[in-house]
Protein backbone atom coordinates (compact mmCIF):
# COMPACT_ATOMS: atom_id res chain seq x y z
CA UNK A 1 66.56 36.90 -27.32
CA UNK A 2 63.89 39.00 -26.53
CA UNK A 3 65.24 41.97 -28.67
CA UNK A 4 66.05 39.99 -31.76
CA UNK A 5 62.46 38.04 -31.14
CA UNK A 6 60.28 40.15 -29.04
CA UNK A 7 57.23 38.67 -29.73
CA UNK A 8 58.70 35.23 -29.31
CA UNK A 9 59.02 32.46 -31.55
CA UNK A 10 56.24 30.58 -32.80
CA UNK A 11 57.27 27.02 -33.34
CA UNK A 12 56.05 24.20 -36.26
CA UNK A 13 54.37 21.19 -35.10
CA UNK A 14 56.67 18.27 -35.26
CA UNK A 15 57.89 17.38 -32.11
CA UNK A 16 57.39 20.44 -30.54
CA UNK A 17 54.79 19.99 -28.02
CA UNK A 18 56.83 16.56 -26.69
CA UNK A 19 59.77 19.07 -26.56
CA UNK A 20 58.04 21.08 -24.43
CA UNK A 21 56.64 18.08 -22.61
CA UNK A 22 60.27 16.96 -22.07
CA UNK A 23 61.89 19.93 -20.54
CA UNK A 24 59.51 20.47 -18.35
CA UNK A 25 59.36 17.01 -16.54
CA UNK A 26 62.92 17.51 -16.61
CA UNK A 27 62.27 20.66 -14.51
CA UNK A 28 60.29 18.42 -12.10
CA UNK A 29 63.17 16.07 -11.95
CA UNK A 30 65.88 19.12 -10.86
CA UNK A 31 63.48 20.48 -8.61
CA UNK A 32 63.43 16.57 -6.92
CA UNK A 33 67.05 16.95 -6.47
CA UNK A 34 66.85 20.70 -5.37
CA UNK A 35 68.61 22.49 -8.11
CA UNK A 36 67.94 25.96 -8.89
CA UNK A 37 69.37 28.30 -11.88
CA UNK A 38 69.99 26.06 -14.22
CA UNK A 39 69.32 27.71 -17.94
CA UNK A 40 67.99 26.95 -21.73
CA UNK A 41 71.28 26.69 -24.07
CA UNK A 42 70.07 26.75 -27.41
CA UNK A 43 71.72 26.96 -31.10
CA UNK A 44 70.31 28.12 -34.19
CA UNK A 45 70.54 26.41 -37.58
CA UNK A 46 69.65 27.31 -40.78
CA UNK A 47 69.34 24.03 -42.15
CA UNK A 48 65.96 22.43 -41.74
CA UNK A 49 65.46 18.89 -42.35
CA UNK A 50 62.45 17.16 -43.36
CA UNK A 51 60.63 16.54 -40.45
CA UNK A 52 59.57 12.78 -39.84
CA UNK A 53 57.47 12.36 -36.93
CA UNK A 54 55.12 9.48 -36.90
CA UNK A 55 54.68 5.88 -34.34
CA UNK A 56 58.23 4.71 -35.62
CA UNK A 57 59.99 7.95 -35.05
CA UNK A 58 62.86 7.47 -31.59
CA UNK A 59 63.58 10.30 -29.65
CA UNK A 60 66.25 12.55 -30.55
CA UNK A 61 68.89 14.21 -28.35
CA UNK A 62 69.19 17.05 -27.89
CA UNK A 63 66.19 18.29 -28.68
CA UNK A 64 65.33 19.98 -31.93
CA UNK A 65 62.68 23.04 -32.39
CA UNK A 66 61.47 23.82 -35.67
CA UNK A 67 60.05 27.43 -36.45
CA UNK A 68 56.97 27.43 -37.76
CA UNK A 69 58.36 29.25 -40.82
CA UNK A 70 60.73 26.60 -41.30
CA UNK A 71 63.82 29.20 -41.79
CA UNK A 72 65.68 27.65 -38.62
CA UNK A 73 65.56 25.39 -36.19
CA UNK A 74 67.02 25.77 -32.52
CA UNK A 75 69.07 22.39 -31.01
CA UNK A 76 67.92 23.12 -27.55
CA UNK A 77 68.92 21.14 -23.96
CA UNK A 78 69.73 22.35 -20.72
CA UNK A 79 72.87 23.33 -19.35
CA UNK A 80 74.35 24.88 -15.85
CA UNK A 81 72.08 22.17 -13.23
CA UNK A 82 74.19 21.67 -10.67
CA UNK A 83 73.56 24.79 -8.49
CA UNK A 84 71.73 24.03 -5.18
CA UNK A 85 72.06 27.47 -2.99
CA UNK A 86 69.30 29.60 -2.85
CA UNK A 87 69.97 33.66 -2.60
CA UNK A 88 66.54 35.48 -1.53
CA UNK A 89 68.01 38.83 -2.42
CA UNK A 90 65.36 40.55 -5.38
CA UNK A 91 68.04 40.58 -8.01
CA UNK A 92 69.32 37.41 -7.66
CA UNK A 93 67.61 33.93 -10.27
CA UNK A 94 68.37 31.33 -7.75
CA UNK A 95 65.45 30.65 -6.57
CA UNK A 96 63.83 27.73 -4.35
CA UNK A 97 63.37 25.06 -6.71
CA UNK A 98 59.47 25.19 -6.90
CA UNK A 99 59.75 28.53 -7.63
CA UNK A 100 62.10 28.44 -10.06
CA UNK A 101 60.94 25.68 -11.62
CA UNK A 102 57.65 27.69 -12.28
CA UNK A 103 59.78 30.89 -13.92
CA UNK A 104 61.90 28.13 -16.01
CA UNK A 105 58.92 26.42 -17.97
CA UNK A 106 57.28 29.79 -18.03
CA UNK A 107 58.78 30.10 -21.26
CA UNK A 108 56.39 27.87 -23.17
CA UNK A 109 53.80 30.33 -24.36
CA UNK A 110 56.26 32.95 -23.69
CA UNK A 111 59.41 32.81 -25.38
CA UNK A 112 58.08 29.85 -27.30
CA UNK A 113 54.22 29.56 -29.05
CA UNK A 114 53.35 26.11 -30.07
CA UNK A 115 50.75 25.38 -32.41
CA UNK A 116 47.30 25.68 -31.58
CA UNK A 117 44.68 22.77 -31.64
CA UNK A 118 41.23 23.05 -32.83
CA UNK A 119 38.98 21.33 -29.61
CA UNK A 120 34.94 20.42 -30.16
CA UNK A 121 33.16 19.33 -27.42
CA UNK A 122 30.66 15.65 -28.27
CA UNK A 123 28.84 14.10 -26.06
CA UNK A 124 30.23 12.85 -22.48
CA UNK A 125 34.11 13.47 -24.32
CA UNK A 126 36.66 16.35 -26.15
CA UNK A 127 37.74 15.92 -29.52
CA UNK A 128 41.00 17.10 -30.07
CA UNK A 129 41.30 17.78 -33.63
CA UNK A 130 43.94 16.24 -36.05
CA UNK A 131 47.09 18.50 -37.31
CA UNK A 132 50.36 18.20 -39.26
CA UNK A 133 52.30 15.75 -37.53
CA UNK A 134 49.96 15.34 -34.71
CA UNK A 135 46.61 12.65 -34.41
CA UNK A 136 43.26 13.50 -33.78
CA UNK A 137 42.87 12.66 -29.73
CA UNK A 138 39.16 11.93 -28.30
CA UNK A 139 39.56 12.76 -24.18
CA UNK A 140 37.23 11.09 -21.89
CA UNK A 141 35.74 11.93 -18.62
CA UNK A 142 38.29 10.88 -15.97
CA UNK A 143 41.06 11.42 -18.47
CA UNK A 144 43.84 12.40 -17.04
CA UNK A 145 45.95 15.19 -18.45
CA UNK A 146 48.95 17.41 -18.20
CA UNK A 147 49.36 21.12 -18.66
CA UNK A 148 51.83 21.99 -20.97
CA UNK A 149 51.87 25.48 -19.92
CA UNK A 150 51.22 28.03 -17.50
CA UNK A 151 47.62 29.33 -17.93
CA UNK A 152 45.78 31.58 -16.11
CA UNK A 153 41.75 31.97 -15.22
CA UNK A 154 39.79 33.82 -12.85
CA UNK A 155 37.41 32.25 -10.94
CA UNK A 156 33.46 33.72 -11.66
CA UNK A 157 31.85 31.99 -9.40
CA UNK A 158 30.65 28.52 -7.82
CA UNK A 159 28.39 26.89 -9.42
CA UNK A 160 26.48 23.69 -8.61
CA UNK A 161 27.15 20.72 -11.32
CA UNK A 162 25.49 17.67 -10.69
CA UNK A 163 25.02 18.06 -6.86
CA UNK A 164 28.26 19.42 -6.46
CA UNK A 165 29.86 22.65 -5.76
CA UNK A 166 32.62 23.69 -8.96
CA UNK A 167 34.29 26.43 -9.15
CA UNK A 168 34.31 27.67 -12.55
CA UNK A 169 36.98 29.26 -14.61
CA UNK A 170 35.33 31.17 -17.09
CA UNK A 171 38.09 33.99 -18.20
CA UNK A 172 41.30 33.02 -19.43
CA UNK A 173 43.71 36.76 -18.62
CA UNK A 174 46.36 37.99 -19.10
CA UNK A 175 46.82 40.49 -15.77
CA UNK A 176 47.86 39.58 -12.12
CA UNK A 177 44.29 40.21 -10.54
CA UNK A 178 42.39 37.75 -8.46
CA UNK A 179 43.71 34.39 -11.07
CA UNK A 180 44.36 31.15 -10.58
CA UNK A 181 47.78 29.71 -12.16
CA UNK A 182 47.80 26.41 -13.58
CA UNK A 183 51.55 25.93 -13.90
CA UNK A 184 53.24 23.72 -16.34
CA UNK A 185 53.75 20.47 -15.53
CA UNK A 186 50.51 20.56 -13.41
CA UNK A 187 48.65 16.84 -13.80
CA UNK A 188 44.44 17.63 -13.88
CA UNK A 189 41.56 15.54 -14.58
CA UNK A 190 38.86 16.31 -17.30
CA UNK A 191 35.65 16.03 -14.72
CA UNK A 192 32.97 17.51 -17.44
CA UNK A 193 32.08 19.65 -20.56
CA UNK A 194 29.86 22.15 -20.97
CA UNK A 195 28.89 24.39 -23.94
CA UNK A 196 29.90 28.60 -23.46
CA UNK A 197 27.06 30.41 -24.85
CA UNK A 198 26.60 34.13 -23.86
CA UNK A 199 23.62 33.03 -21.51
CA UNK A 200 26.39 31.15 -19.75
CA UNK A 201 28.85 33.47 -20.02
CA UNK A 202 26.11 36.59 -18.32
CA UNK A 203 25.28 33.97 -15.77
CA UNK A 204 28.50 34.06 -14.44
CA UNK A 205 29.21 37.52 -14.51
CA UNK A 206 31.33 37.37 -17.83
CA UNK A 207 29.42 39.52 -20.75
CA UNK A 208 32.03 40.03 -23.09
């Protein structure tokens, strides 16, 4: 995969992000039932439908990724889930469940890029703006949300937000150093907004 697609594959928007969404509570629910090393099996096709994806649409099985080129399509599920032991030699993928549930769903923003989404900040909320195949979402304060993939910030500093200490991730990176993972699958709460200007960003030690 990664020779024939070494930047990855950037998918198309219809039904892709509650693909995603799907596999990786389904990684939750193996690591519930302490499975380990269980892989992605997916097929390519050529043929592309049309894609349909609206209130009336019913899941599909298995699940279907379109390429954002619309060339192919992958059929995509999971396969080999019944493997419990855990080998803590270097070389060996199975894992403790956590853990390996954390490499498995690594692969969304990865292996696979899903589409981006255009986000403006109004007043007390998070507009989430409208795309192909995908409504416009408004997100309130206290909304309750769930990362879809692993991202990674470093903390700048604390700061103090309305009588209360925040720490404040500033820098989304790419390297190892001093970051905080949110992993997939990781359920948050949107607790305020605030606008990034470059007075913010020297404030907290960010200048680029």
């Amino acid at each position: 995969f990664k020779k024939r697609f070494p930047k990855g594959i950037t998918l198309a928007n219809c039904g892709t992000r509650d693909a995603a969404i799907t596999f990786t509570q389904d990684a939750f629910m193996l690591q519930r039932l302490d499975m380990t090393d269980y892989s992605f099996f997916g097929v390519l096709q050529s043929t592309v439908d049309d894609c349909v994806c609206d209130g009336a649409t019913k899941p599909k099985f298995p699940l279907l990724l379109p390429t954002k080129n619309r060339r192919f399509r992958i059929v995509a599920g999971i396969i080999d889930w019944v493997e419990r032991r855990v080998n803590d030699l270097p070389a060996s993928t199975m894992r403790p469940p956590e853990e390996y549930r954390n490499w498995f769903t690594s692969m969304w923003g990865h292996y696979f890029h899903l589409p981006g989404r255009a986000v403006r900040q109004t007043y007390g909320s998070i507009t989430v703006d409208e795309i192909d195949h995908q409504r416009a979402e408004s997100l309130d304060m206290d909304t309750d949300i769930f990362a879809i993939q692993r991202i990674k910030w470093r903390i700048n500093r604390q700061i103090d937000i309305a009588a209360s200490w925040r720490n404040v991730f500033a820098c989304q990176v790419k390297d190892n150093d001093n970051v905080v993972r949110i992993f997939a699958g990781s359920e948050l709460e949107i607790w305020g907004t605030t606008t990034i200007t470059p007075e913010v960003m020297k404030a907290l030690g960010q200048e680029d």
